[in-house]
N, C-alpha and C. Protein backbone atom coordinates (compact mmCIF):
# COMPACT_ATOMS: atom_id res chain seq x y z
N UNK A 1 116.08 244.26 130.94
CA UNK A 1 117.15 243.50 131.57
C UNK A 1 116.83 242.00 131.45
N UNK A 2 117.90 240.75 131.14
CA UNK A 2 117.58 239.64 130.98
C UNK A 2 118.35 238.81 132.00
N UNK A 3 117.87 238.40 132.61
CA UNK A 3 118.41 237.03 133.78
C UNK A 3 118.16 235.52 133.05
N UNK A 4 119.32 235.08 132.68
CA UNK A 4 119.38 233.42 132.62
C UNK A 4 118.10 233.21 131.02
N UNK A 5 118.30 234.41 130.60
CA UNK A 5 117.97 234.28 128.94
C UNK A 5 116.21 234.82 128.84
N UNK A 6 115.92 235.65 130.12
CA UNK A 6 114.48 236.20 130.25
C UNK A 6 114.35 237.14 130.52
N UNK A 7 113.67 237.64 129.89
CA UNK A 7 113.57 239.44 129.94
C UNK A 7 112.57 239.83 131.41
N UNK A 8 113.35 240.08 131.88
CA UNK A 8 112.53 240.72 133.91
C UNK A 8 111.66 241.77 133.58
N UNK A 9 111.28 242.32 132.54
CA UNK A 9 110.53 243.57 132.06
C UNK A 9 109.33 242.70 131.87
N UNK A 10 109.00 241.69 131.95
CA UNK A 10 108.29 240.92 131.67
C UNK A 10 107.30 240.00 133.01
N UNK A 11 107.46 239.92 133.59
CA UNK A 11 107.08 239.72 135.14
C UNK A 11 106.05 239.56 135.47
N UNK A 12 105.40 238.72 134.79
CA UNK A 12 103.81 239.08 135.43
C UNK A 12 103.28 237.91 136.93
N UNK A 13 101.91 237.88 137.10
CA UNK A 13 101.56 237.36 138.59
C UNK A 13 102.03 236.55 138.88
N UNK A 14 101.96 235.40 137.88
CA UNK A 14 101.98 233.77 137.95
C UNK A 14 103.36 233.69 138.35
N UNK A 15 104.28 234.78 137.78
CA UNK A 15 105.75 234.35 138.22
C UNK A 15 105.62 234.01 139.60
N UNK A 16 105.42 235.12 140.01
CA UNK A 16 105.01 235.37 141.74
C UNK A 16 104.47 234.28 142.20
N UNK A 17 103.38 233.68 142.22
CA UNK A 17 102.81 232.85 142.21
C UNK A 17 103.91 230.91 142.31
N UNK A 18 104.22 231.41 141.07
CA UNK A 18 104.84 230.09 141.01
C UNK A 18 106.26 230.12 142.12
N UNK A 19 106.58 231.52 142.39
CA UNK A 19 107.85 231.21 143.39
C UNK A 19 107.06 231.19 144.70
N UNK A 20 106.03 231.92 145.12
CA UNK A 20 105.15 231.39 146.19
C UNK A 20 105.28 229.36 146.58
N UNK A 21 105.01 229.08 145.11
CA UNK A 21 104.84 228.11 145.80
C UNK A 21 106.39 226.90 145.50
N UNK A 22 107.53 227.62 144.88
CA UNK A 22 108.61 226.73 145.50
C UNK A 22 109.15 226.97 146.99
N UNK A 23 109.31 228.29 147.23
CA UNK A 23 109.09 228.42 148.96
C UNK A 23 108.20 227.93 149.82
N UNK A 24 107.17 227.87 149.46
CA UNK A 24 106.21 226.87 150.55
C UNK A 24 106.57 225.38 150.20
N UNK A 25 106.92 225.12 149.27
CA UNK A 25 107.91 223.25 148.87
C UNK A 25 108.66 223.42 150.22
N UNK A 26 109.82 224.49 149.92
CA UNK A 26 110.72 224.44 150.94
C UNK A 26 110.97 224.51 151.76
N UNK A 27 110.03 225.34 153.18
CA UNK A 27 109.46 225.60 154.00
C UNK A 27 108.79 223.81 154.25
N UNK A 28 107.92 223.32 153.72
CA UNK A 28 107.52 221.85 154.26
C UNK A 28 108.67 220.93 154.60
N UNK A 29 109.58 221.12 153.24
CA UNK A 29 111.14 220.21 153.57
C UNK A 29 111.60 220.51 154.90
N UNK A 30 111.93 222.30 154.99
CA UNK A 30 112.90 223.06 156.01
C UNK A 30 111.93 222.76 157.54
N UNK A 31 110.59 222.94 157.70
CA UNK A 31 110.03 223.05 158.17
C UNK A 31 110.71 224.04 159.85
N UNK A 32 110.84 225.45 159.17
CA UNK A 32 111.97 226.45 159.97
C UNK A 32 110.67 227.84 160.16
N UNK A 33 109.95 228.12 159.26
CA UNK A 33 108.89 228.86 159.21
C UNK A 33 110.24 230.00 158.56
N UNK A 34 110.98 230.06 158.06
CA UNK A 34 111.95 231.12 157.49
C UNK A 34 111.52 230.94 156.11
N UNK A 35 111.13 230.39 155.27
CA UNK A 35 110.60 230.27 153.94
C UNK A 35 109.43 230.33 153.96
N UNK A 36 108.62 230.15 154.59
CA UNK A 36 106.98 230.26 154.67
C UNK A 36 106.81 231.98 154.49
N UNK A 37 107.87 233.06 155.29
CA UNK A 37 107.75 234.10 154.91
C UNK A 37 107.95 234.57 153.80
N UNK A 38 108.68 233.88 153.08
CA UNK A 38 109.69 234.83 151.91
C UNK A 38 108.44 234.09 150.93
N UNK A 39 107.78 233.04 151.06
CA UNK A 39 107.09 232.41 150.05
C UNK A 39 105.42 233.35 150.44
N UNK A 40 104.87 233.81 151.67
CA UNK A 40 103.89 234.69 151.63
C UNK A 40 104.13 235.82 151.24
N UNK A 41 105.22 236.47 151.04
CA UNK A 41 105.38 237.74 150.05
C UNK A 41 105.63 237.52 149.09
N UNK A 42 105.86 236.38 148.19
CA UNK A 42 106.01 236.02 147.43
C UNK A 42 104.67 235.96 146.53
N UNK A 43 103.30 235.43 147.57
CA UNK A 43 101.92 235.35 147.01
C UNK A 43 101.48 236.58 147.06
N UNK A 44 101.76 237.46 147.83
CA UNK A 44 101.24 239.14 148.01
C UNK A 44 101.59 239.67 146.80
N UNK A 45 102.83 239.33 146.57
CA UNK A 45 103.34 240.22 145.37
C UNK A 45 102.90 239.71 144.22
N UNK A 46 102.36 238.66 144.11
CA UNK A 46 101.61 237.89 143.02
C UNK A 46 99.74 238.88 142.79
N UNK A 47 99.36 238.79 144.02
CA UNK A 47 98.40 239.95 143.85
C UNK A 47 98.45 241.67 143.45
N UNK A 48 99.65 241.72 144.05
CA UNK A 48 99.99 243.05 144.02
C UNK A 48 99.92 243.22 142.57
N UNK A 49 100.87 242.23 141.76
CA UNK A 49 101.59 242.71 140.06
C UNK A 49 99.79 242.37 139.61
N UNK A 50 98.92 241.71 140.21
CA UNK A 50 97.60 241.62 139.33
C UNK A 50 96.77 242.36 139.43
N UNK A 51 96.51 243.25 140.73
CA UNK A 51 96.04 244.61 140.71
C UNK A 51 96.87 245.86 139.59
N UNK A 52 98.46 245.82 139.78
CA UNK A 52 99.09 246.85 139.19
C UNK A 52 100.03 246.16 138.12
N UNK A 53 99.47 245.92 137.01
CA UNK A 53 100.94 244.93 135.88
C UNK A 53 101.66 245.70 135.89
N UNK A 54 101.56 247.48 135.74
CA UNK A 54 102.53 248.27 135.21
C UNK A 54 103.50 248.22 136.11
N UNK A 55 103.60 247.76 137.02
CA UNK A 55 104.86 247.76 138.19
C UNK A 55 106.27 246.97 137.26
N UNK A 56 107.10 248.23 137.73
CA UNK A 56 108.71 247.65 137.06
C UNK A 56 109.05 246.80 138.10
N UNK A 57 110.15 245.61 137.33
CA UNK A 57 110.07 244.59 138.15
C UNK A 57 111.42 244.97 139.44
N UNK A 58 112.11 246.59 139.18
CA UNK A 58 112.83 246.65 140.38
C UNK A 58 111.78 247.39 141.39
N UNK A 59 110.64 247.61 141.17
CA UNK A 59 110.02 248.14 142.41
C UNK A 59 109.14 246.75 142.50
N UNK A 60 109.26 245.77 141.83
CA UNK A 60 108.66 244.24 142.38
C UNK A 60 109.52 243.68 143.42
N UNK A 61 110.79 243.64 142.80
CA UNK A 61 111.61 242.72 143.52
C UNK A 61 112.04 243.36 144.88
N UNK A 62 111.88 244.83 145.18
CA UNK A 62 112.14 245.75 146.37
C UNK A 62 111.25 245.54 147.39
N UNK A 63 109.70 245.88 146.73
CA UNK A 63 108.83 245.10 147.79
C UNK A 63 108.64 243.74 148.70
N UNK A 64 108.99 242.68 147.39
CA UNK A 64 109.61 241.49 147.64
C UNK A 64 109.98 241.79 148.76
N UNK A 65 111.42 241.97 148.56
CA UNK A 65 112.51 241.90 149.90
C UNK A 65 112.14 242.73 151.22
N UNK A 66 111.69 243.42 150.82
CA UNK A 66 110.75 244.23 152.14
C UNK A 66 109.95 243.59 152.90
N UNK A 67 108.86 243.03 151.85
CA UNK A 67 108.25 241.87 152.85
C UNK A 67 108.71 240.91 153.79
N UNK A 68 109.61 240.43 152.84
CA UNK A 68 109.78 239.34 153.19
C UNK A 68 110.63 239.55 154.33
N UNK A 69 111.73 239.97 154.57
CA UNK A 69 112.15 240.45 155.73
C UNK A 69 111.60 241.18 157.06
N UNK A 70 110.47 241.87 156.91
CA UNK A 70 109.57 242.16 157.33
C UNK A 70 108.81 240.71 157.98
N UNK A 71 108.57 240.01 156.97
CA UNK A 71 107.64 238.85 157.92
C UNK A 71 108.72 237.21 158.40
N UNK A 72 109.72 237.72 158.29
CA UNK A 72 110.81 236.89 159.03
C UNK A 72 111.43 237.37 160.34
N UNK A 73 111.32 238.73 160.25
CA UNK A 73 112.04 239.50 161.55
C UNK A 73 110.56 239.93 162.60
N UNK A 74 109.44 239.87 161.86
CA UNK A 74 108.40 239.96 162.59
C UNK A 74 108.16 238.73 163.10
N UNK A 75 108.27 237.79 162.41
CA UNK A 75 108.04 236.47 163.41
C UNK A 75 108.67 235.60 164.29
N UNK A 76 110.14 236.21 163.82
CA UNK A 76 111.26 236.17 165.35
C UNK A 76 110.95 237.11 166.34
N UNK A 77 110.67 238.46 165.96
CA UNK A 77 110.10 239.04 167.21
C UNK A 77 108.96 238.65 168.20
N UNK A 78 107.80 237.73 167.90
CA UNK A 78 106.50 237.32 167.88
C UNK A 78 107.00 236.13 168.83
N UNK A 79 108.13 234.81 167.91
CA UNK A 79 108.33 233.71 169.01
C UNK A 79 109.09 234.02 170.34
N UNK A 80 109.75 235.33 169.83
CA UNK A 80 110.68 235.60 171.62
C UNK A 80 109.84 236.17 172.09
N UNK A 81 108.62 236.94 171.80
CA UNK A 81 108.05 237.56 172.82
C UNK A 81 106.81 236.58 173.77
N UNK A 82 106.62 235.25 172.59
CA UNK A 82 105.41 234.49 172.83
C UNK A 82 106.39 233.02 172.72
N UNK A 83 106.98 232.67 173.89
CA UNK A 83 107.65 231.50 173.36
C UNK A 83 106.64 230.05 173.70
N UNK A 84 105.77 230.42 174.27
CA UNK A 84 104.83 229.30 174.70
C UNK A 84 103.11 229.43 173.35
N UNK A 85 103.62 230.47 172.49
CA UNK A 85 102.15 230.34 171.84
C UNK A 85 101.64 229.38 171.20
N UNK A 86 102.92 228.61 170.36
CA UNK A 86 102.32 227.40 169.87
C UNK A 86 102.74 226.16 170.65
N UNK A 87 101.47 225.94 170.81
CA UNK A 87 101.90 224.17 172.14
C UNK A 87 101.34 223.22 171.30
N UNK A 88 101.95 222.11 171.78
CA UNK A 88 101.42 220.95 170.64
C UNK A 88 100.90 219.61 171.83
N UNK A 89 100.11 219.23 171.08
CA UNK A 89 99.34 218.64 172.13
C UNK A 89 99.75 216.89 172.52
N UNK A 90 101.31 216.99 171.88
CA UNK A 90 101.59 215.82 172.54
C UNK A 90 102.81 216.42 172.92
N UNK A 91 102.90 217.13 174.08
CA UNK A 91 104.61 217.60 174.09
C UNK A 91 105.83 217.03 174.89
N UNK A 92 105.25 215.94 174.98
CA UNK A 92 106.70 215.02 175.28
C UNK A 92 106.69 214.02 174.23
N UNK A 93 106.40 213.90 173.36
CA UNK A 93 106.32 212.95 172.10
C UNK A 93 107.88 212.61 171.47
N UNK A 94 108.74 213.63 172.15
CA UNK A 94 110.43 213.00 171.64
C UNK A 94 110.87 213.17 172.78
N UNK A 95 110.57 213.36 173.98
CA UNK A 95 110.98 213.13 174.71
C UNK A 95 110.30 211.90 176.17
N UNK A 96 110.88 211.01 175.43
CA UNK A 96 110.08 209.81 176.39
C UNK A 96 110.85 209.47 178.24
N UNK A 97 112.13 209.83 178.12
CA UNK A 97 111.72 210.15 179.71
C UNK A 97 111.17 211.18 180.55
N UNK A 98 110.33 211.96 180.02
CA UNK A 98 109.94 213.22 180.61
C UNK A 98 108.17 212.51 180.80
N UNK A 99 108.00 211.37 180.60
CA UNK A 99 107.18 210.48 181.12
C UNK A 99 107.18 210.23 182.64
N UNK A 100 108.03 209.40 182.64
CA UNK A 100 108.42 208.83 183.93
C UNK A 100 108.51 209.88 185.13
N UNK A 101 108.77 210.78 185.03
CA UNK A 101 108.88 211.85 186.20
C UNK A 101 107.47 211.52 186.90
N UNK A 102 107.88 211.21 188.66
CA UNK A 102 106.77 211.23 189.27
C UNK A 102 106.54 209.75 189.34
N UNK A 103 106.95 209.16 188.54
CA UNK A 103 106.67 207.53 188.89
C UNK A 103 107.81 206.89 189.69
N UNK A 104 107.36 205.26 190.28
CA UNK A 104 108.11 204.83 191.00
C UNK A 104 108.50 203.45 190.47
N UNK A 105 109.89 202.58 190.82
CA UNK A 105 111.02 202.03 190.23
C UNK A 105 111.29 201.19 191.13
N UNK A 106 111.63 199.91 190.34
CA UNK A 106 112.39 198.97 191.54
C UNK A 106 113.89 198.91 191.26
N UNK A 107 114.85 199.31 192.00
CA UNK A 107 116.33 199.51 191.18
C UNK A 107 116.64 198.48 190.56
N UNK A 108 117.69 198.19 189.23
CA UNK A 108 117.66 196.63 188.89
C UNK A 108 119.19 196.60 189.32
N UNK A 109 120.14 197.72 189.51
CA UNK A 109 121.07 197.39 190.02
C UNK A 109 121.20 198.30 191.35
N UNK A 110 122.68 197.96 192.05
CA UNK A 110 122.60 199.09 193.38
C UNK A 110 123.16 200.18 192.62
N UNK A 111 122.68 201.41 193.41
CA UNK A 111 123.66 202.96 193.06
C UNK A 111 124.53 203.32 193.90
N UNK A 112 125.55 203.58 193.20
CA UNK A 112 127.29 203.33 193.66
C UNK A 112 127.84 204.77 193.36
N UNK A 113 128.48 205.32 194.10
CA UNK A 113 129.24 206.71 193.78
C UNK A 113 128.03 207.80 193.14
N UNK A 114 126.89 207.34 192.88
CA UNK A 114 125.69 208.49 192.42
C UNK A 114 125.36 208.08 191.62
N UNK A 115 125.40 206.53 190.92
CA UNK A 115 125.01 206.10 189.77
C UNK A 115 124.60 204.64 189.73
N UNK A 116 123.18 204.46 189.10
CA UNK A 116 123.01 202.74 188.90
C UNK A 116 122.30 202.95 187.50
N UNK A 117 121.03 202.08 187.90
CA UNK A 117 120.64 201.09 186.70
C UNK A 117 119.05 201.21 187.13
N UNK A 118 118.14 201.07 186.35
CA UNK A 118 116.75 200.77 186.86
C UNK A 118 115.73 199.96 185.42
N UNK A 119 115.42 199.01 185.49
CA UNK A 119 114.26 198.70 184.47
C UNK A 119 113.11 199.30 184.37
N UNK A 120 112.83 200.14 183.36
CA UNK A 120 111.57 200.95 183.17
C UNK A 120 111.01 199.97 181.81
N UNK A 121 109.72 199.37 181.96
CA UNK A 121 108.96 198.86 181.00
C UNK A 121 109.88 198.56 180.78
N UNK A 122 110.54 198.47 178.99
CA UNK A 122 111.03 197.39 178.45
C UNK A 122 112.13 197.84 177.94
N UNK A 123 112.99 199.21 178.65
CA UNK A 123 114.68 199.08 179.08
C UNK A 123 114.92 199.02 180.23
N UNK A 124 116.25 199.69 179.68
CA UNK A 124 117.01 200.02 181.07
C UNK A 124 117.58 201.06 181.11
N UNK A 125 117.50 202.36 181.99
CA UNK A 125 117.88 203.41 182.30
C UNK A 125 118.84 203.26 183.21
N UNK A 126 119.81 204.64 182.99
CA UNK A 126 120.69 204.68 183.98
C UNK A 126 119.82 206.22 184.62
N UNK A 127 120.59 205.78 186.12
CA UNK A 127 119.74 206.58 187.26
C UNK A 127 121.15 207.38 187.69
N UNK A 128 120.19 208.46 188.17
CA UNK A 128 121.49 209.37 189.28
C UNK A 128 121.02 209.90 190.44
N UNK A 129 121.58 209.63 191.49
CA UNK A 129 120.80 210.07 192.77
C UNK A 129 121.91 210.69 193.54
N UNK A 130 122.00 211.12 194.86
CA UNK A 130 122.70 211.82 195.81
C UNK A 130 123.25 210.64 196.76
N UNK A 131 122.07 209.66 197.00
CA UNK A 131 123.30 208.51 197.83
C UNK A 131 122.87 207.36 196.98
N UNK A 132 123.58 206.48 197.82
CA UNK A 132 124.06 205.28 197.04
C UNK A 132 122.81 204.20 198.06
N UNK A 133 122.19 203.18 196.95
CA UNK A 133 121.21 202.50 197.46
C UNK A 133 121.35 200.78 196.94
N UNK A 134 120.61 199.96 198.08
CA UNK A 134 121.04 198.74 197.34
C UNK A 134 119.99 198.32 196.29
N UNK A 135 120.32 197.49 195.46
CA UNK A 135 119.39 196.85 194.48
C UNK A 135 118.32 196.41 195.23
N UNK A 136 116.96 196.55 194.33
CA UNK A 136 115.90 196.22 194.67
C UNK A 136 114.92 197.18 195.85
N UNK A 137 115.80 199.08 195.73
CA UNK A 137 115.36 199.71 196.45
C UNK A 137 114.38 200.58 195.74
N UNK A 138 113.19 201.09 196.03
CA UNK A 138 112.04 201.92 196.02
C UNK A 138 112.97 203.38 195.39
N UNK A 139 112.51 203.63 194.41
CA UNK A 139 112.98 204.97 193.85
C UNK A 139 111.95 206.08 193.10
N UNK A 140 112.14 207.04 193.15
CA UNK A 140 111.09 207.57 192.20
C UNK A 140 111.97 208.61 191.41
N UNK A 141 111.29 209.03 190.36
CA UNK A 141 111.81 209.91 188.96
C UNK A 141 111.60 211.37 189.00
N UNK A 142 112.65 211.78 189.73
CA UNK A 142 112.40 213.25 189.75
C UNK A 142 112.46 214.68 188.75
N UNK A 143 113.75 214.29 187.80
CA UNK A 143 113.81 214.96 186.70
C UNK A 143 114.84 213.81 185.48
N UNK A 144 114.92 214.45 184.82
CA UNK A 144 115.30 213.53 183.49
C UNK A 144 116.67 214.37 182.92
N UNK A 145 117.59 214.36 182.35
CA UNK A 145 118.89 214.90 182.10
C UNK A 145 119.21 214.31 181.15
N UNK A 146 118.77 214.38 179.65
CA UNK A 146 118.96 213.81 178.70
C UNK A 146 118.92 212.66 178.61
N UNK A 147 119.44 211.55 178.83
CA UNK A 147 119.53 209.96 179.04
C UNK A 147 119.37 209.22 180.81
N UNK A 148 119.41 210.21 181.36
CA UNK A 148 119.67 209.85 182.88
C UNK A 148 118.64 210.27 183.03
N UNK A 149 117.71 208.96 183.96
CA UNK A 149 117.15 209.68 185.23
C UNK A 149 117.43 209.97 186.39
N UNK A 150 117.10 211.69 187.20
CA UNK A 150 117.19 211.79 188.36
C UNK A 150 115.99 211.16 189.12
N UNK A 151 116.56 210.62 190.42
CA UNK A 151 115.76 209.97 191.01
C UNK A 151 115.86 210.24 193.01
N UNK A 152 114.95 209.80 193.58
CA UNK A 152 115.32 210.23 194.91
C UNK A 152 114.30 208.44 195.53
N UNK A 153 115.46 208.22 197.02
CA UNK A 153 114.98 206.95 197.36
C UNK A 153 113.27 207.19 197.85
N UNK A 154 112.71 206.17 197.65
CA UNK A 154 111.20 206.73 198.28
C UNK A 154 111.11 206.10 200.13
């Protein structure tokens, strides 16, 4: 059988090999861990055809897909069951108001209807609290809500 002018009867490791490693290219781009699988069965099967050449390339390409599905659905099973296994050791690193929680604030404006203003270092956040306080009141950072901090008077 010929694909794109190459005879698939023909198949040996390095193929394997060499698609190993455009999936791990793509996997660094994607950085999804969904190609990192399809590209480690990709290297298995590169060993596999070098232990066994005689393998036809539809019981190559079957295993292939076996694997590889196999180690994509195994490693969605793995992150829902372990959603805390990989921690990274700066984990508020994109999230920079999840800093501030726990610290304390001088308001830079008053909070009006549940909403002001506060200078943190070198912006300015908008705050949300339960009552309304005048400028220049004692606040602290209780939780963070995407762009808003929650805050409570101290």
């Amino acid at each position: 059988m010929e694909l794109f002018g190459y005879n698939l009867e023909e198949i040996v490791y390095w193929h394997w090999l060499v698609l190993a490693g455009v999936f791990f290219i793509l996997e660094i781009l994607s950085m999804s861990f969904f190609f990192l699988w399809i590209g480690v069965s990709a290297a298995l099967m590169g060993v596999l055809v070098l232990i066994a050449p005689e393998m036809s390339w539809q019981l190559q390409f079957s295993i292939w897909a076996l694997l590889s599905v196999v180690g994509a659905v195994g490693w969605r099973v793995y992150k829902k069951n372990n959603p805390n296994a990989i921690k990274s050791d700066q984990p508020n690193l994109n999230k920079r108001g999840d800093q501030y929680v726990g610290r304390t604030f001088t308001l830079a404006e008053p909070i009006t209807n549940g909403f002001g203003k506060v200078k943190v270092d070198d912006s300015i956040w908008k705050v949300e609290c339960t009552q309304d306080l005048e400028a220049g009141s004692k606040i602290r950072v209780t939780a963070v809500d995407g762009t808003i901090l929650q805050v409570e008077a101290v």
